[in-house]
N, C-alpha and C. Protein backbone atom coordinates (compact mmCIF):
# COMPACT_ATOMS: atom_id res chain seq x y z
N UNK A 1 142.32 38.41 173.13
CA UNK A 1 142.43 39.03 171.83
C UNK A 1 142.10 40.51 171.95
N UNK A 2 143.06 41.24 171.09
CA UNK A 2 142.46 43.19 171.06
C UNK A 2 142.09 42.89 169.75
N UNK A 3 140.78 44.06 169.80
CA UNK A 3 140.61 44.35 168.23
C UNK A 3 140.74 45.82 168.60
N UNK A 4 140.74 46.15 167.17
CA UNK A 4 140.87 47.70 166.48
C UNK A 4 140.45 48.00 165.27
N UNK A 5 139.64 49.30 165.27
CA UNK A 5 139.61 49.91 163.93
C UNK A 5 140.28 50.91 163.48
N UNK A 6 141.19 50.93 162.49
CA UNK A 6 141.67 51.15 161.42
C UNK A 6 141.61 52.52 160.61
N UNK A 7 141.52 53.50 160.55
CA UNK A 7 140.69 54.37 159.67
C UNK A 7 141.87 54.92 158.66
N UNK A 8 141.40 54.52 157.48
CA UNK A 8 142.35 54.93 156.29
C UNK A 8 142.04 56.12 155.05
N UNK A 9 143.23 56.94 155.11
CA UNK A 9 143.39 57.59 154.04
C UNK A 9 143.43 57.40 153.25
N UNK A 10 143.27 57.43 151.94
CA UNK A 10 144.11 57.23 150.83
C UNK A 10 142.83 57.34 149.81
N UNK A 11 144.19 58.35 148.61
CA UNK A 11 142.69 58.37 147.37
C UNK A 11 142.54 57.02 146.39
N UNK A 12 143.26 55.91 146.80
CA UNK A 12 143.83 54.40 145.83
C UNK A 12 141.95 54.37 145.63
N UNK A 13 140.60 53.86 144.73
CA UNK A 13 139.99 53.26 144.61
C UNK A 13 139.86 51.76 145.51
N UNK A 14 140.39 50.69 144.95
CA UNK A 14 140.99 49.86 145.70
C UNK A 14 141.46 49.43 147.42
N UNK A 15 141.67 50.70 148.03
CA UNK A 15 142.10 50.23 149.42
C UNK A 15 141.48 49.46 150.02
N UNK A 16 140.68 49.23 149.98
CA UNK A 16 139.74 48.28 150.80
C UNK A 16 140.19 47.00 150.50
N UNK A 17 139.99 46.88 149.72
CA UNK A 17 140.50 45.38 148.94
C UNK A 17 142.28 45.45 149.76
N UNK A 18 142.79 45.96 148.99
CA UNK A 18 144.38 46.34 149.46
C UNK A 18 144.43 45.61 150.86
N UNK A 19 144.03 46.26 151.21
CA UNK A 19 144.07 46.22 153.11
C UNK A 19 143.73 44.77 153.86
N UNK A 20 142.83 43.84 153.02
CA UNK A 20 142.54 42.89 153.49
C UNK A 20 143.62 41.99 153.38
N UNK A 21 144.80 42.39 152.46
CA UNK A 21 146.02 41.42 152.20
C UNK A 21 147.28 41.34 153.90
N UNK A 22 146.19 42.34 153.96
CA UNK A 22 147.30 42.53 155.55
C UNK A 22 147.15 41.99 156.46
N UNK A 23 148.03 41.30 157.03
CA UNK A 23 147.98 40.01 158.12
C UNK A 23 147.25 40.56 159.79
N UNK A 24 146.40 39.87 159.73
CA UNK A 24 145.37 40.33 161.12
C UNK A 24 144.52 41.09 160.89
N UNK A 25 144.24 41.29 159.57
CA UNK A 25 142.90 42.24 158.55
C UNK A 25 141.76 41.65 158.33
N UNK A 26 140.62 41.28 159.37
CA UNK A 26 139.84 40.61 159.47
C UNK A 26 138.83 40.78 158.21
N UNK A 27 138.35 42.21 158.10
CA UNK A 27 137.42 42.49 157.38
C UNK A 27 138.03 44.07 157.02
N UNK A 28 137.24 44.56 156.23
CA UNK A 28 137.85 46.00 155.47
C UNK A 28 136.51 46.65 154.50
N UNK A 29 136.05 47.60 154.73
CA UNK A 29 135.47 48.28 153.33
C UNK A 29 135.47 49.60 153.38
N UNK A 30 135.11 50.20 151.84
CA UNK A 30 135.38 51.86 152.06
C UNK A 30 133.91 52.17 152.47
N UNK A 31 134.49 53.54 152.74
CA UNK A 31 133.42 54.34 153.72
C UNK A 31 133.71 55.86 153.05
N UNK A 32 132.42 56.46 153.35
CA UNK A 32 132.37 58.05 153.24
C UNK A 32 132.50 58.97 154.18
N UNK A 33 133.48 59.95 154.41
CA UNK A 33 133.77 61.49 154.93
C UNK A 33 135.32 61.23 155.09
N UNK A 34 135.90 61.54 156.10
CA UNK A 34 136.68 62.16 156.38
C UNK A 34 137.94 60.79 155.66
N UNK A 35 137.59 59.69 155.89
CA UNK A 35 138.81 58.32 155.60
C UNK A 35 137.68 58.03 154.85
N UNK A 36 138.73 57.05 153.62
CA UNK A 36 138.09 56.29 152.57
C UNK A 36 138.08 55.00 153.10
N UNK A 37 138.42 54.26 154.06
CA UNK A 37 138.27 52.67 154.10
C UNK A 37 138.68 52.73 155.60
N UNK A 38 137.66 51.25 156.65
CA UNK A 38 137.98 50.82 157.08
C UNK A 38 138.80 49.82 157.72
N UNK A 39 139.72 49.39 158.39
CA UNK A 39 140.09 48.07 158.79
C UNK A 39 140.11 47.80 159.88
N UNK A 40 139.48 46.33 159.93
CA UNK A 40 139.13 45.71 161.39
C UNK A 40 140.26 44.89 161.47
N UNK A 41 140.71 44.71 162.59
CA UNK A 41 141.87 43.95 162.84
C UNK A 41 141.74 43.07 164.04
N UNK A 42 142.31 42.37 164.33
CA UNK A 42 142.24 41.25 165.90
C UNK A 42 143.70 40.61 165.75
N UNK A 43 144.24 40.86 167.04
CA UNK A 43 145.72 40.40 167.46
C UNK A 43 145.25 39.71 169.27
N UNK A 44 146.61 39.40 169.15
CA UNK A 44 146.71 38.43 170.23
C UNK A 44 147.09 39.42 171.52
N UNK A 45 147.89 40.52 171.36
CA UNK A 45 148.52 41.59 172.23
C UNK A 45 148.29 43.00 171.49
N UNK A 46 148.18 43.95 172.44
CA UNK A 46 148.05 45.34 172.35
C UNK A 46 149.47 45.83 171.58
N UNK A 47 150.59 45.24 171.80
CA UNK A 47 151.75 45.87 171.00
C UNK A 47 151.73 45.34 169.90
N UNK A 48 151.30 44.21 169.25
CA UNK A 48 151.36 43.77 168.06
C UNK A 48 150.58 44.59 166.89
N UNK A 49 149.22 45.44 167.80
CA UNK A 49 149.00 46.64 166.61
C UNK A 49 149.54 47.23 166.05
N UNK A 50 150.48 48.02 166.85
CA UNK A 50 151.89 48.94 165.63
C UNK A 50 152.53 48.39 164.63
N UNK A 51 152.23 47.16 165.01
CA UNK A 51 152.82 46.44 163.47
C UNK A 51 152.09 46.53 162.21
N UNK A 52 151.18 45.70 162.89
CA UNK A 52 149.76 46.12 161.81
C UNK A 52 149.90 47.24 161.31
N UNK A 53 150.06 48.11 162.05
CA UNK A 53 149.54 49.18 161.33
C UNK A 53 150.83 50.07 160.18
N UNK A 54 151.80 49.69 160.88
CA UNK A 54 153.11 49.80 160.11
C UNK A 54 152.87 49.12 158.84
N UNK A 55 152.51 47.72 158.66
CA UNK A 55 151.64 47.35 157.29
C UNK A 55 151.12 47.85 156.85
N UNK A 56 149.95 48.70 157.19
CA UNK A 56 149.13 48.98 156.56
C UNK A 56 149.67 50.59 155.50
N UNK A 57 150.37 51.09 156.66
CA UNK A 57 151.29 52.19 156.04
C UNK A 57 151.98 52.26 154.99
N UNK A 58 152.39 50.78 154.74
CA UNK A 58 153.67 50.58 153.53
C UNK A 58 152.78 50.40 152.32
N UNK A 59 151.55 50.39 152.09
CA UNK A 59 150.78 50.30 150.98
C UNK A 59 150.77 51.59 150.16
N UNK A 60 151.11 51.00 148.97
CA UNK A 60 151.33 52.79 148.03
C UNK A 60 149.80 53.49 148.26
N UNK A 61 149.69 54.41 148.58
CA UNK A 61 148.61 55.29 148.40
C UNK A 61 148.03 55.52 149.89
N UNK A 62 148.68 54.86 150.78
CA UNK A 62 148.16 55.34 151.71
C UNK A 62 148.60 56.68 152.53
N UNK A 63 147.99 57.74 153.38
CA UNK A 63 148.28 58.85 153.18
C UNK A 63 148.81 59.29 154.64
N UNK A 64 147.79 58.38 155.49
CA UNK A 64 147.30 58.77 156.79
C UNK A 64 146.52 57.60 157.52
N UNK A 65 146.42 57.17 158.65
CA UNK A 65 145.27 56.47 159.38
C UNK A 65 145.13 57.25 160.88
N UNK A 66 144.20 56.54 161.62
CA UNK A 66 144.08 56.65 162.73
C UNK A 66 143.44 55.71 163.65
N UNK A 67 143.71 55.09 164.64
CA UNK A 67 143.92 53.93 165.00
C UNK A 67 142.59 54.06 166.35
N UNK A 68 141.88 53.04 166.38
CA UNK A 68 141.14 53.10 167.64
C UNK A 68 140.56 51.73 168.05
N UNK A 69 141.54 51.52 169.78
CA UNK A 69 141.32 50.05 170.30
C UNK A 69 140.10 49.88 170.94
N UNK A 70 139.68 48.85 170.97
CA UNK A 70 138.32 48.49 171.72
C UNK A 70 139.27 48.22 172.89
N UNK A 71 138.04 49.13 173.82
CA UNK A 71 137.89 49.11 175.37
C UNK A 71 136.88 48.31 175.97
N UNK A 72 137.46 47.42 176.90
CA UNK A 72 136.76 46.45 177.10
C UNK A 72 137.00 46.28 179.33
């Protein structure tokens, strides 16, 4: 299994919540500075993240993320 965190833009209130609707969205909450919300994710393969995260993109309000895999 890869995991990854997630780091999301967006001024939505809500994203956090939002985000957990997304398939391989383990856990999610907002956070303070630079991104408003986290998402933790776990897939089976390293290429199946871009998907994810292509999900996570198609959510109205989102602005921006930035993606970071656990090294193991």
């Amino acid at each position: 299994m890869v995991k990854a965190v997630v780091l999301v833009k967006s001024p939505k209130k809500l994203i956090a919540a939002r985000l957990r609707m997304v398939k391989s969205v383990y856990d999610s909450f907002p956070v303070s500075g630079q991104f408003d919300a986290v998402a933790l994710i776990e897939v089976k393969e390293l290429s199946q993240i871009k998907d994810v995260t292509n999900d996570i993109h198609s959510i109205k309000g989102v602005e921006r993320t930035e993606t970071l895999v656990q090294v193991v």
